[in-house]
Protein backbone atom coordinates (compact mmCIF):
# COMPACT_ATOMS: atom_id res chain seq x y z
CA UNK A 1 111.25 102.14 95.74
CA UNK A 2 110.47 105.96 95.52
CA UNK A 3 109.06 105.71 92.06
CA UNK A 4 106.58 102.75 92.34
CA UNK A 5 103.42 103.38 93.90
CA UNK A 6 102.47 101.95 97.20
CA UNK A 7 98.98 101.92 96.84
CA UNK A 8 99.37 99.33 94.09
CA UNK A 9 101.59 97.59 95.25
CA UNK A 10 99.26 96.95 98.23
CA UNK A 11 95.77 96.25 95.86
CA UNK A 12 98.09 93.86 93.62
CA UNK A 13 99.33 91.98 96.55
CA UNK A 14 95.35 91.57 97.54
CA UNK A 15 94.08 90.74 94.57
CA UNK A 16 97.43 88.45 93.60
CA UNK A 17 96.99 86.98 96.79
CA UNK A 18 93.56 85.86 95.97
CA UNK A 19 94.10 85.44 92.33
CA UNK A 20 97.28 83.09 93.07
CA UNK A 21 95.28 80.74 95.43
CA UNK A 22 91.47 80.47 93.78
CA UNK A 23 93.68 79.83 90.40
CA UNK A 24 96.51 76.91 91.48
CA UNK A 25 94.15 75.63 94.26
CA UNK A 26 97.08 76.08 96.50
CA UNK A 27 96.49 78.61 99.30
CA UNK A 28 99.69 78.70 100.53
CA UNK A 29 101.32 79.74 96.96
CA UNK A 30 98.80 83.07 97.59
CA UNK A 31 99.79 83.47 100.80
CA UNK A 32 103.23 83.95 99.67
CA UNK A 33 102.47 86.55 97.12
CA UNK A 34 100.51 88.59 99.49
CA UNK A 35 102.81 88.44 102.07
CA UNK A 36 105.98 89.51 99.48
CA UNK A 37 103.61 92.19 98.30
CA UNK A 38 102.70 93.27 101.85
CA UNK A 39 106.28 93.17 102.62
CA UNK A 40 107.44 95.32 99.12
CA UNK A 41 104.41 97.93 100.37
CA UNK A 42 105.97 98.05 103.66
CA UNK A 43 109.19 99.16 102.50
CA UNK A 44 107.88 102.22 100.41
CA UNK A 45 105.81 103.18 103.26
CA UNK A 46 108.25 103.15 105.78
CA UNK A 47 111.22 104.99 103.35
CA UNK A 48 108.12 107.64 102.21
CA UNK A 49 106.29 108.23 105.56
CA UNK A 50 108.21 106.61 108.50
CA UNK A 51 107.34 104.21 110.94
CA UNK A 52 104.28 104.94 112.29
CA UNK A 53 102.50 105.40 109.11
CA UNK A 54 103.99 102.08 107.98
CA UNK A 55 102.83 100.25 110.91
CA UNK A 56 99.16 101.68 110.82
CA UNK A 57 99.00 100.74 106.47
CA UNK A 58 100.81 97.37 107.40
CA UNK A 59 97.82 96.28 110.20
CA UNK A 60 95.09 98.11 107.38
CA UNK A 61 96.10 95.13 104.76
CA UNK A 62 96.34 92.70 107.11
CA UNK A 63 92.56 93.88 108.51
CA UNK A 64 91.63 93.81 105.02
CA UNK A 65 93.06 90.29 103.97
CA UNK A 66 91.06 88.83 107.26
CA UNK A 67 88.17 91.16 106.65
CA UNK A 68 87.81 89.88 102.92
CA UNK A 69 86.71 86.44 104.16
CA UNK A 70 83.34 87.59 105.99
CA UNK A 71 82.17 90.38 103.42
CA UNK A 72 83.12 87.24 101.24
CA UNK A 73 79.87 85.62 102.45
CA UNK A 74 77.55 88.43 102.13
CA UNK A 75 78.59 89.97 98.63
CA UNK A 76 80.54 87.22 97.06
CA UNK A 77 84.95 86.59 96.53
CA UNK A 78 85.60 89.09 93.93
CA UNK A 79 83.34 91.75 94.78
CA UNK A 80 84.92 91.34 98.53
CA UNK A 81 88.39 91.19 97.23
CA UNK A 82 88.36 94.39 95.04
CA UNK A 83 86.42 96.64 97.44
CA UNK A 84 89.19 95.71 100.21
CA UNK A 85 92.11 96.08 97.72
CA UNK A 86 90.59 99.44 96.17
CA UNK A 87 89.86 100.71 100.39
CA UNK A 88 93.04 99.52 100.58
CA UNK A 89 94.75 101.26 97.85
CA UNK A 90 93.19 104.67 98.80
CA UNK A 91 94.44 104.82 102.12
CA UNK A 92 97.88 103.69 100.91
CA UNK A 93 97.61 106.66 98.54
CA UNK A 94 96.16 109.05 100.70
CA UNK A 95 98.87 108.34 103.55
CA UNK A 96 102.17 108.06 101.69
CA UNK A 97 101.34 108.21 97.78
CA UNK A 98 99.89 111.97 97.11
CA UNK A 99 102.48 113.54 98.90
CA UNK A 100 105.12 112.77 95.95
């Protein structure tokens, strides 16, 4: 885990997430890939930064799968879904990532 970043981990598992469900028309299947994602991310944070810094990024991507939905309906899906992955992919890397 030391070499791959977190921060991408965390935007792929957003926009996989998203990706997985719109595309097979089966939420559930992208539920599973954010969640293994989330879970993956996890692990790196915890092993880079410890704990509490894992816990804070971990409730971030879950705030920014549920906050996804309402921007949803004021700038469209994909526009929502990047700018949460990329918010979420800078405060991955500014918490754990830059300091390697």
């Amino acid at each position: 885990m030391a070499g791959i970043p977190t921060a991408g981990v965390a935007a792929t598992g957003l926009l996989g997430g998203y990706a997985t469900a719109r595309w097979t028309k089966k939420r559930p299947l992208g539920g599973v890939v954010l969640a293994v994602a989330g879970v993956v991310a996890a692990k790196g944070w915890r092993e880079k930064a410890g704990g509490v810094t894992a816990g804070a990024l971990g409730g971030a991507y879950v705030a920014a799968f549920a906050g996804s939905h309402p921007l949803a309906r004021k700038i469209g899906a994909w526009p929502s879904v990047c700018a949460v992955a990329g918010g979420m992919a800078l405060a991955s890397w500014v918490a754990v990532d830059r300091r390697k």
